[in-house]
PDB file of N, CA and C in Angstrom:
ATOM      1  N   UNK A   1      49.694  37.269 120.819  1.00  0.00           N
ATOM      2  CA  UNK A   1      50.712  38.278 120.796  1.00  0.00           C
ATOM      3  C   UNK A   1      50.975  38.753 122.232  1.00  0.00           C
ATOM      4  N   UNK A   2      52.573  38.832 122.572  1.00  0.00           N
ATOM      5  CA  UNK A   2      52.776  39.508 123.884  1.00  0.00           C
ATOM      6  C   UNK A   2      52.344  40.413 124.154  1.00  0.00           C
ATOM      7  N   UNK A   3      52.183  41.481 125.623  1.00  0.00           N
ATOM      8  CA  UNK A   3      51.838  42.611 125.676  1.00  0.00           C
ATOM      9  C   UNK A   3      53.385  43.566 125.655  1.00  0.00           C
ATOM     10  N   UNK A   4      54.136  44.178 124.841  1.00  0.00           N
ATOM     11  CA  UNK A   4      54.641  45.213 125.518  1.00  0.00           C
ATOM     12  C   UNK A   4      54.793  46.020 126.588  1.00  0.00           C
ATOM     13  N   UNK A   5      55.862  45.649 127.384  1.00  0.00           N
ATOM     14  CA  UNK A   5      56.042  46.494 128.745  1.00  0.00           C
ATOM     15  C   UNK A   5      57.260  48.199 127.684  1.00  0.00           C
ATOM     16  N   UNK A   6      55.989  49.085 128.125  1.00  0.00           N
ATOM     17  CA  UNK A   6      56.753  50.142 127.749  1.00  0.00           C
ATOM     18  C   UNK A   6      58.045  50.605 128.934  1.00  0.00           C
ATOM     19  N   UNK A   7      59.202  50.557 128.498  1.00  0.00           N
ATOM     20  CA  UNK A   7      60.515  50.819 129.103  1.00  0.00           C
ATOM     21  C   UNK A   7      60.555  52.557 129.535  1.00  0.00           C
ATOM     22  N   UNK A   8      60.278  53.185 128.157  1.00  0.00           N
ATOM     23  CA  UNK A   8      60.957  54.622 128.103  1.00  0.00           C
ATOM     24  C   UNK A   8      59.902  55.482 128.459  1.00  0.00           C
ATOM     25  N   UNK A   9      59.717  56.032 129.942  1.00  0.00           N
ATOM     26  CA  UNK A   9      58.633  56.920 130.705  1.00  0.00           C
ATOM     27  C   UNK A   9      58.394  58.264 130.439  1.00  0.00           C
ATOM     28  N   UNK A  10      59.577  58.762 129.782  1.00  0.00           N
ATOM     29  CA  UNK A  10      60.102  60.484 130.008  1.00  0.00           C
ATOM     30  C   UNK A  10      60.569  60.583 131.764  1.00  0.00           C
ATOM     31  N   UNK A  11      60.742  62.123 130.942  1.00  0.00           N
ATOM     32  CA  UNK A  11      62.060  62.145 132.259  1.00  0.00           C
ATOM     33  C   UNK A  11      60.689  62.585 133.371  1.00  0.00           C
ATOM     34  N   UNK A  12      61.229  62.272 134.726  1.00  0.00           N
ATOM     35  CA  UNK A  12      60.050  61.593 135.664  1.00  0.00           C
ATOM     36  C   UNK A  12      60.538  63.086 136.563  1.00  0.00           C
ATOM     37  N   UNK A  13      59.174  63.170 137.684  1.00  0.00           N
ATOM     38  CA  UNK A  13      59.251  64.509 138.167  1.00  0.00           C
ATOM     39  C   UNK A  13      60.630  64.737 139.199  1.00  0.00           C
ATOM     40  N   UNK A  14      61.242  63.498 139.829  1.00  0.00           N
ATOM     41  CA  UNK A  14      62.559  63.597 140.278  1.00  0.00           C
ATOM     42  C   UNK A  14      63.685  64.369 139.322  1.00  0.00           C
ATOM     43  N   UNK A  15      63.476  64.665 138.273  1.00  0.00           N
ATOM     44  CA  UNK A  15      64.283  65.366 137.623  1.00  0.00           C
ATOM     45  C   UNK A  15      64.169  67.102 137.962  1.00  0.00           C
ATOM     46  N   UNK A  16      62.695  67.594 138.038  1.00  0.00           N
ATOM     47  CA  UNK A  16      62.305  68.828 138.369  1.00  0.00           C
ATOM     48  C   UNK A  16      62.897  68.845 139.607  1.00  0.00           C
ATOM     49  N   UNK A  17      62.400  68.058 140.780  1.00  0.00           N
ATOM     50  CA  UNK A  17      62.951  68.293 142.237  1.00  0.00           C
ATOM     51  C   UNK A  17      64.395  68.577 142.411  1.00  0.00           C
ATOM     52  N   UNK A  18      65.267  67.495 141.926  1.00  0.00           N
ATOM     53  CA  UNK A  18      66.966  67.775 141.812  1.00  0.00           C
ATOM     54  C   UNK A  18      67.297  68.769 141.421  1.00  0.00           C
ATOM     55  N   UNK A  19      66.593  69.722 140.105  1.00  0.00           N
ATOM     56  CA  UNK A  19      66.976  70.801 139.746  1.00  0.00           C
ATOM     57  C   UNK A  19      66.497  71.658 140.543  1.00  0.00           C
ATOM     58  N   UNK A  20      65.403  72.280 141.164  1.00  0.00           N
ATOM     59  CA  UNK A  20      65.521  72.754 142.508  1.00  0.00           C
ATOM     60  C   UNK A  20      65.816  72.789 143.682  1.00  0.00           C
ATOM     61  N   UNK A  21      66.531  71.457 143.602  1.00  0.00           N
ATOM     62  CA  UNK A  21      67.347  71.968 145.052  1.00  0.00           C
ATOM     63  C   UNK A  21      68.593  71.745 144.539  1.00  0.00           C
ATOM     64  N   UNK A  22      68.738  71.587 143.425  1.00  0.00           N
ATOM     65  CA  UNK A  22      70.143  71.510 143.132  1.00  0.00           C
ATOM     66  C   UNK A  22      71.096  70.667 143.612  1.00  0.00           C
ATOM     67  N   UNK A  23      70.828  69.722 143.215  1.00  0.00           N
ATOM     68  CA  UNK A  23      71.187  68.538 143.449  1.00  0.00           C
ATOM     69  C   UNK A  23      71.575  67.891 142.162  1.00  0.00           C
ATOM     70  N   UNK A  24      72.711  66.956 142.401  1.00  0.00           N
ATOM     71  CA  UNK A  24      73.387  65.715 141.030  1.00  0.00           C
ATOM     72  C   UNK A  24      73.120  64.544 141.272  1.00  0.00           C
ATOM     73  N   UNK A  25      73.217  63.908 140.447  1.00  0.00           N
ATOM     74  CA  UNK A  25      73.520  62.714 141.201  1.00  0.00           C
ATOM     75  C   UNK A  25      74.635  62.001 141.970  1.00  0.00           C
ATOM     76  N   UNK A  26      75.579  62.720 141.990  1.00  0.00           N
ATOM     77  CA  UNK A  26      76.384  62.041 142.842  1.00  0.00           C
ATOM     78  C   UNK A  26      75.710  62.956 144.598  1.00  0.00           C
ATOM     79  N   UNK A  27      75.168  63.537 144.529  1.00  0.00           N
ATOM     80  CA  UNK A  27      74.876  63.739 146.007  1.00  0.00           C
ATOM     81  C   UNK A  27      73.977  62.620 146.260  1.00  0.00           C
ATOM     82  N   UNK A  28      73.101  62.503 145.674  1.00  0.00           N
ATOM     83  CA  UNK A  28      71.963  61.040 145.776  1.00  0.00           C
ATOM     84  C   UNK A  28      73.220  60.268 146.285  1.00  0.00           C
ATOM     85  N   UNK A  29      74.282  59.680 145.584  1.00  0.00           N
ATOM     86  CA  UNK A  29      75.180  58.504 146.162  1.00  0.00           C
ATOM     87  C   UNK A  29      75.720  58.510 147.069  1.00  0.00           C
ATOM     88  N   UNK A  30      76.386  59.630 147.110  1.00  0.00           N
ATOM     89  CA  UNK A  30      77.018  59.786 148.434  1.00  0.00           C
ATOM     90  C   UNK A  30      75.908  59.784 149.620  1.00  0.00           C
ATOM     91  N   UNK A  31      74.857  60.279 149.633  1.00  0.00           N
ATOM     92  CA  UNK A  31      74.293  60.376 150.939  1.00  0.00           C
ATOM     93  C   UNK A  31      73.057  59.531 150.817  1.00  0.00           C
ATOM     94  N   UNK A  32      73.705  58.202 149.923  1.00  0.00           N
ATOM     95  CA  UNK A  32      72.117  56.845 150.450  1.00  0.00           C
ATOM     96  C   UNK A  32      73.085  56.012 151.097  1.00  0.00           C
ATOM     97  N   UNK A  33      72.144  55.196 151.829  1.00  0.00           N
ATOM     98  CA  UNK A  33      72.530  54.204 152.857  1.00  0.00           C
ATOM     99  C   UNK A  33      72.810  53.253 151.889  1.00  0.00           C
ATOM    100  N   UNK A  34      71.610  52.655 151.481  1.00  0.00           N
ATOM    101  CA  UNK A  34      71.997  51.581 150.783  1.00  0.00           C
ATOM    102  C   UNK A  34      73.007  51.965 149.388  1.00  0.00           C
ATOM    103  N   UNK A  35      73.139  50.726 148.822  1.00  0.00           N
ATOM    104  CA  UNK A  35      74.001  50.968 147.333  1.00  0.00           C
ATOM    105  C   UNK A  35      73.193  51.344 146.588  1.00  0.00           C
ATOM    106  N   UNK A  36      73.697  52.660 145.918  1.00  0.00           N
ATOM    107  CA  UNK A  36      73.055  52.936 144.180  1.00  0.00           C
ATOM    108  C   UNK A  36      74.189  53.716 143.724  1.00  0.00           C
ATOM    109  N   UNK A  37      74.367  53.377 142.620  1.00  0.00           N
ATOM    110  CA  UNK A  37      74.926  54.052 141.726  1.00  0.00           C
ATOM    111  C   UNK A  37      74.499  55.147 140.632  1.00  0.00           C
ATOM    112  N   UNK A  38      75.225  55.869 140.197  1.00  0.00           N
ATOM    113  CA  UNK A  38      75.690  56.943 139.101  1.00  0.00           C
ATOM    114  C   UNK A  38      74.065  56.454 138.093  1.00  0.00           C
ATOM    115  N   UNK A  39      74.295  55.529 137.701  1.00  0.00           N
ATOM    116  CA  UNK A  39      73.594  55.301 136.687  1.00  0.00           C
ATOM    117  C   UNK A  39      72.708  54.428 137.198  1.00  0.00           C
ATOM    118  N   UNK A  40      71.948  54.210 138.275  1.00  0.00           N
ATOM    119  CA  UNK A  40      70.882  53.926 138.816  1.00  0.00           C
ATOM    120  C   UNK A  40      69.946  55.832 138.838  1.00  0.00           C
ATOM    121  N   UNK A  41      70.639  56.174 139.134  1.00  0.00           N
ATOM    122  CA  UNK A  41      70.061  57.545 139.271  1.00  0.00           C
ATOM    123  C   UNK A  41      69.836  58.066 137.898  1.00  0.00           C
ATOM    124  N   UNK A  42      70.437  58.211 137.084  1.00  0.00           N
ATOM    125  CA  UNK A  42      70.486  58.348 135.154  1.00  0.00           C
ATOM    126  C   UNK A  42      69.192  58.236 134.961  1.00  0.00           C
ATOM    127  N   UNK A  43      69.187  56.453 135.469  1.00  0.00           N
ATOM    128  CA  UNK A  43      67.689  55.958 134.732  1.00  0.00           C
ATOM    129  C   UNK A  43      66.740  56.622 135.299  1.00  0.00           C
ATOM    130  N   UNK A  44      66.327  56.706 136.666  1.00  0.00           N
ATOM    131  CA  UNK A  44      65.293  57.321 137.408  1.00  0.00           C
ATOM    132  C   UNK A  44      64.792  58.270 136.582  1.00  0.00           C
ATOM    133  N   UNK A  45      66.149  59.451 136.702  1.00  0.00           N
ATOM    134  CA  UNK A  45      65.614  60.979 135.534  1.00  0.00           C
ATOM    135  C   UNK A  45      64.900  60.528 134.665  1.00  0.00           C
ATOM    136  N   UNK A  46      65.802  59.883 133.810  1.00  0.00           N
ATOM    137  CA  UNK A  46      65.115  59.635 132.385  1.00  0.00           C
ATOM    138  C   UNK A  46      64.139  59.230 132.267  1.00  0.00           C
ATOM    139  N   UNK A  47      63.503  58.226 132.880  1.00  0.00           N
ATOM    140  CA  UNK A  47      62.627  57.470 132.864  1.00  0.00           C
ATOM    141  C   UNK A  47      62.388  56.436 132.772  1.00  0.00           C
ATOM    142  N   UNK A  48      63.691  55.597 132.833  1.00  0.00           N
ATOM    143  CA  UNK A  48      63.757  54.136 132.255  1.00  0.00           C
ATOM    144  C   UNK A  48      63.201  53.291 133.346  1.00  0.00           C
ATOM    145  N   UNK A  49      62.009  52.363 133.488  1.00  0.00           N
ATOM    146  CA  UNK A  49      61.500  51.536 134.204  1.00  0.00           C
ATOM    147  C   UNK A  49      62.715  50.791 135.443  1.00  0.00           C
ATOM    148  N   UNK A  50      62.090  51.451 136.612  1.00  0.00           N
ATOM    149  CA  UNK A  50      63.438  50.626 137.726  1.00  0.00           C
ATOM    150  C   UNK A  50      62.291  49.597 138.574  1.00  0.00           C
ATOM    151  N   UNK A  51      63.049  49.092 138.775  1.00  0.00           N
ATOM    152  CA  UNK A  51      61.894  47.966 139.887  1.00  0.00           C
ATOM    153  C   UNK A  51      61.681  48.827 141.691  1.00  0.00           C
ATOM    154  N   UNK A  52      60.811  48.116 141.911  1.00  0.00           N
ATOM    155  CA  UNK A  52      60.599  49.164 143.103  1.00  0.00           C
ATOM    156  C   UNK A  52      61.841  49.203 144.307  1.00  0.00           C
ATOM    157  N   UNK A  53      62.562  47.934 144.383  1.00  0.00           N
ATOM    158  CA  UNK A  53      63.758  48.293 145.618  1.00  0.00           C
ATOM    159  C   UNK A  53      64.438  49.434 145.241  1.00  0.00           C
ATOM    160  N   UNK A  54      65.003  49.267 143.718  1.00  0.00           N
ATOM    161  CA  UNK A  54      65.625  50.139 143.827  1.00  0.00           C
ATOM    162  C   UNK A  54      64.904  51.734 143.646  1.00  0.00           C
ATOM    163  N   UNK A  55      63.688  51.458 143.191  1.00  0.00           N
ATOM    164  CA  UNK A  55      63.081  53.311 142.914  1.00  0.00           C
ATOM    165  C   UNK A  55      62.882  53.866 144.683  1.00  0.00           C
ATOM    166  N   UNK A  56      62.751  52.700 146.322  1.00  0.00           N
ATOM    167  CA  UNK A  56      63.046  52.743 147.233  1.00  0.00           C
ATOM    168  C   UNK A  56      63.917  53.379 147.906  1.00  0.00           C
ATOM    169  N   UNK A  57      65.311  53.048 147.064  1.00  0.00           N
ATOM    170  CA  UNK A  57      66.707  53.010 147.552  1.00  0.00           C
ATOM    171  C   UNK A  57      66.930  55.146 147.009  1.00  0.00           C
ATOM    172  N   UNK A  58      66.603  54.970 146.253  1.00  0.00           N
ATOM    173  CA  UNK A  58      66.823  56.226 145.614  1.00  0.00           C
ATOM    174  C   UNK A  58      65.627  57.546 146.249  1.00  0.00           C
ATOM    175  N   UNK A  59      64.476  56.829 146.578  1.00  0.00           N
ATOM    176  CA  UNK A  59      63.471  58.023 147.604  1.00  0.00           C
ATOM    177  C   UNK A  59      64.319  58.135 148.882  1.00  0.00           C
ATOM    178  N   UNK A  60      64.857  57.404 148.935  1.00  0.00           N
ATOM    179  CA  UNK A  60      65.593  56.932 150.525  1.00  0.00           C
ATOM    180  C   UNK A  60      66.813  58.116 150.361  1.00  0.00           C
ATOM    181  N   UNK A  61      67.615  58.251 149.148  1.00  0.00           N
ATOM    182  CA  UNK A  61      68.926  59.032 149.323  1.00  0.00           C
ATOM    183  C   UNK A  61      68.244  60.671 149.019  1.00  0.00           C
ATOM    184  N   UNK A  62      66.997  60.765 148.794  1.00  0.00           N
ATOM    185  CA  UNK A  62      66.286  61.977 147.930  1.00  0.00           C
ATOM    186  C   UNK A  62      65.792  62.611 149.300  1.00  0.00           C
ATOM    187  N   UNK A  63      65.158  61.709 150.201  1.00  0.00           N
ATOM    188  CA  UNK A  63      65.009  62.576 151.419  1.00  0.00           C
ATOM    189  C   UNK A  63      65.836  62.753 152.264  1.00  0.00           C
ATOM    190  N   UNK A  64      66.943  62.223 152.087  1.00  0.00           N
ATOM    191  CA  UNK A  64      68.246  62.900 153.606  1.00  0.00           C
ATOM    192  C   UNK A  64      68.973  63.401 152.836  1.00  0.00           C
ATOM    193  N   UNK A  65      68.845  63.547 151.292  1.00  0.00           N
ATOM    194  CA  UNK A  65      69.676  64.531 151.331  1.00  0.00           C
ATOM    195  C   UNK A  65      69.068  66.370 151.200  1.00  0.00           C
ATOM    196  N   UNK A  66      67.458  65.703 151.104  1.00  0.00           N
ATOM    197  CA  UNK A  66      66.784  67.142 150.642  1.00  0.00           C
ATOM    198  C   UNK A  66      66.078  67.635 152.658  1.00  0.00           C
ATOM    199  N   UNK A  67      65.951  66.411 152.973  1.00  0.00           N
ATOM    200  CA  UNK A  67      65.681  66.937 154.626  1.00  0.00           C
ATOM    201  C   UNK A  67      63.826  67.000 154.336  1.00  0.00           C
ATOM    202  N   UNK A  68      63.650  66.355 153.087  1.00  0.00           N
ATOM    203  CA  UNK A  68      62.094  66.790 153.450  1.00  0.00           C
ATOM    204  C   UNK A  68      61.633  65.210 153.014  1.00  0.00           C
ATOM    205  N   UNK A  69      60.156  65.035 153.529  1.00  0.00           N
ATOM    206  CA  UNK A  69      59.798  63.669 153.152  1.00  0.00           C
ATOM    207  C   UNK A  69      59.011  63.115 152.200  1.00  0.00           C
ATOM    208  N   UNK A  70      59.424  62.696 150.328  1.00  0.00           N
ATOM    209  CA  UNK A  70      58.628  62.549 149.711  1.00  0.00           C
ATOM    210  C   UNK A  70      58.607  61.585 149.442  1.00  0.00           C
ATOM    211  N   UNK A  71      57.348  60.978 148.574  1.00  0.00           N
ATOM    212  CA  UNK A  71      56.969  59.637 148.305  1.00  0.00           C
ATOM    213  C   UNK A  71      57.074  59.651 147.296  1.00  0.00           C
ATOM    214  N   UNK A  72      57.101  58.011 146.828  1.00  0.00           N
ATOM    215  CA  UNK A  72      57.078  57.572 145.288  1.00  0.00           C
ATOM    216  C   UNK A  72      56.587  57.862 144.618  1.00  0.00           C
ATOM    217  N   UNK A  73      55.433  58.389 144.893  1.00  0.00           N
ATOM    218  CA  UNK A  73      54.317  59.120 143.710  1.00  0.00           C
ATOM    219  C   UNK A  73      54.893  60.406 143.323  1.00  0.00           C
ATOM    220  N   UNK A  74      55.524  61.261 144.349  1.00  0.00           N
ATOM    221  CA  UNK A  74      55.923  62.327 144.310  1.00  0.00           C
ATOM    222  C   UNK A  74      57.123  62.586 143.520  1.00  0.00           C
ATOM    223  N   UNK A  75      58.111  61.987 143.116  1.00  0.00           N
ATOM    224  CA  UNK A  75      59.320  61.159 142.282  1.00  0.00           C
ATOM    225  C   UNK A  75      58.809  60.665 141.036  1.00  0.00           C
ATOM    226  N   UNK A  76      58.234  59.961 141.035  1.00  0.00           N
ATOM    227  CA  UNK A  76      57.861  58.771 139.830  1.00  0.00           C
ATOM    228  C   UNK A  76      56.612  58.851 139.422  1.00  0.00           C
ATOM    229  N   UNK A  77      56.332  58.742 138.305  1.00  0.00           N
ATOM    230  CA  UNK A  77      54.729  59.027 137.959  1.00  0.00           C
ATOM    231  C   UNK A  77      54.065  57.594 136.796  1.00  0.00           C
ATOM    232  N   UNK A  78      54.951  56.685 137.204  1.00  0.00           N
ATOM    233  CA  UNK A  78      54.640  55.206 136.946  1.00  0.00           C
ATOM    234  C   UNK A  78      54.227  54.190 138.121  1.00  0.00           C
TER     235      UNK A  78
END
Protein backbone atom coordinates (compact mmCIF):
# COMPACT_ATOMS: atom_id res chain seq x y z
CA UNK A 1 0.00 0.00 0.00
CA UNK A 2 1.15 3.63 -0.90
CA UNK A 3 2.00 6.06 1.76
CA UNK A 4 -0.31 9.11 1.64
CA UNK A 5 1.25 12.49 1.22
CA UNK A 6 -1.14 14.58 3.40
CA UNK A 7 -2.00 17.81 1.10
CA UNK A 8 -4.32 19.85 3.58
CA UNK A 9 -1.89 21.49 6.56
CA UNK A 10 -4.35 24.11 8.12
CA UNK A 11 -3.98 27.48 7.68
CA UNK A 12 -0.07 27.97 8.34
CA UNK A 13 1.36 30.77 10.70
CA UNK A 14 1.86 33.18 7.51
CA UNK A 15 -1.71 33.72 7.83
CA UNK A 16 -1.36 35.22 11.58
CA UNK A 17 1.69 37.42 10.34
CA UNK A 18 -0.35 39.04 7.21
CA UNK A 19 -3.07 39.76 9.55
CA UNK A 20 -0.80 41.75 11.66
CA UNK A 21 0.70 43.68 9.56
CA UNK A 22 -2.01 43.83 7.48
CA UNK A 23 -1.23 42.72 4.62
CA UNK A 24 -3.27 40.79 1.34
CA UNK A 25 -2.17 39.09 -0.89
CA UNK A 26 -1.93 41.15 -3.55
CA UNK A 27 0.79 43.18 -1.62
CA UNK A 28 2.86 39.79 -1.46
CA UNK A 29 2.55 40.17 -5.55
CA UNK A 30 3.12 43.25 -6.17
CA UNK A 31 6.23 43.56 -4.11
CA UNK A 32 8.04 39.91 -5.02
CA UNK A 33 10.71 39.85 -7.42
CA UNK A 34 10.15 36.75 -8.68
CA UNK A 35 6.61 35.51 -10.16
CA UNK A 36 3.80 34.44 -7.78
CA UNK A 37 0.55 34.76 -8.04
CA UNK A 38 -2.94 35.49 -6.26
CA UNK A 39 -3.38 31.97 -5.70
CA UNK A 40 0.08 30.85 -4.99
CA UNK A 41 -0.39 32.91 -1.91
CA UNK A 42 -4.23 31.31 -1.21
CA UNK A 43 -2.47 28.07 -0.89
CA UNK A 44 0.37 29.14 1.47
CA UNK A 45 -2.55 30.53 4.02
CA UNK A 46 -4.44 27.64 3.75
CA UNK A 47 -2.16 25.22 3.92
CA UNK A 48 -2.05 23.41 0.84
CA UNK A 49 1.47 21.67 0.38
CA UNK A 50 3.76 24.14 -1.99
CA UNK A 51 7.15 22.87 -3.01
CA UNK A 52 9.98 24.73 -1.59
CA UNK A 53 10.86 27.32 -4.68
CA UNK A 54 7.91 28.47 -4.50
CA UNK A 55 7.26 28.55 -0.39
CA UNK A 56 11.01 30.62 -1.22
CA UNK A 57 9.48 32.95 -3.63
CA UNK A 58 6.75 33.92 -1.24
CA UNK A 59 9.32 34.35 2.17
CA UNK A 60 11.10 36.47 -0.39
CA UNK A 61 7.86 38.90 -1.12
CA UNK A 62 6.94 38.52 2.95
CA UNK A 63 10.19 40.17 3.91
CA UNK A 64 10.36 43.36 1.64
CA UNK A 65 7.29 43.86 2.02
CA UNK A 66 7.18 43.53 5.96
CA UNK A 67 11.02 45.06 6.17
CA UNK A 68 11.77 42.36 8.71
CA UNK A 69 13.65 39.01 8.15
CA UNK A 70 11.76 35.73 8.54
CA UNK A 71 12.36 32.22 7.80
CA UNK A 72 10.54 29.29 6.58
CA UNK A 73 10.01 27.87 9.77
CA UNK A 74 8.67 31.07 10.84
CA UNK A 75 5.83 31.04 7.85
CA UNK A 76 5.31 27.38 7.45
CA UNK A 77 5.14 24.79 10.02
CA UNK A 78 5.65 21.79 7.49
Amino acid sequence: MLKQIKRDLGVQPIAKIMTELGLKANDLVVNSTKQITHKMVSRAVKGRRLNQKIQYRILEALNKVSGKQYELKDIFNY
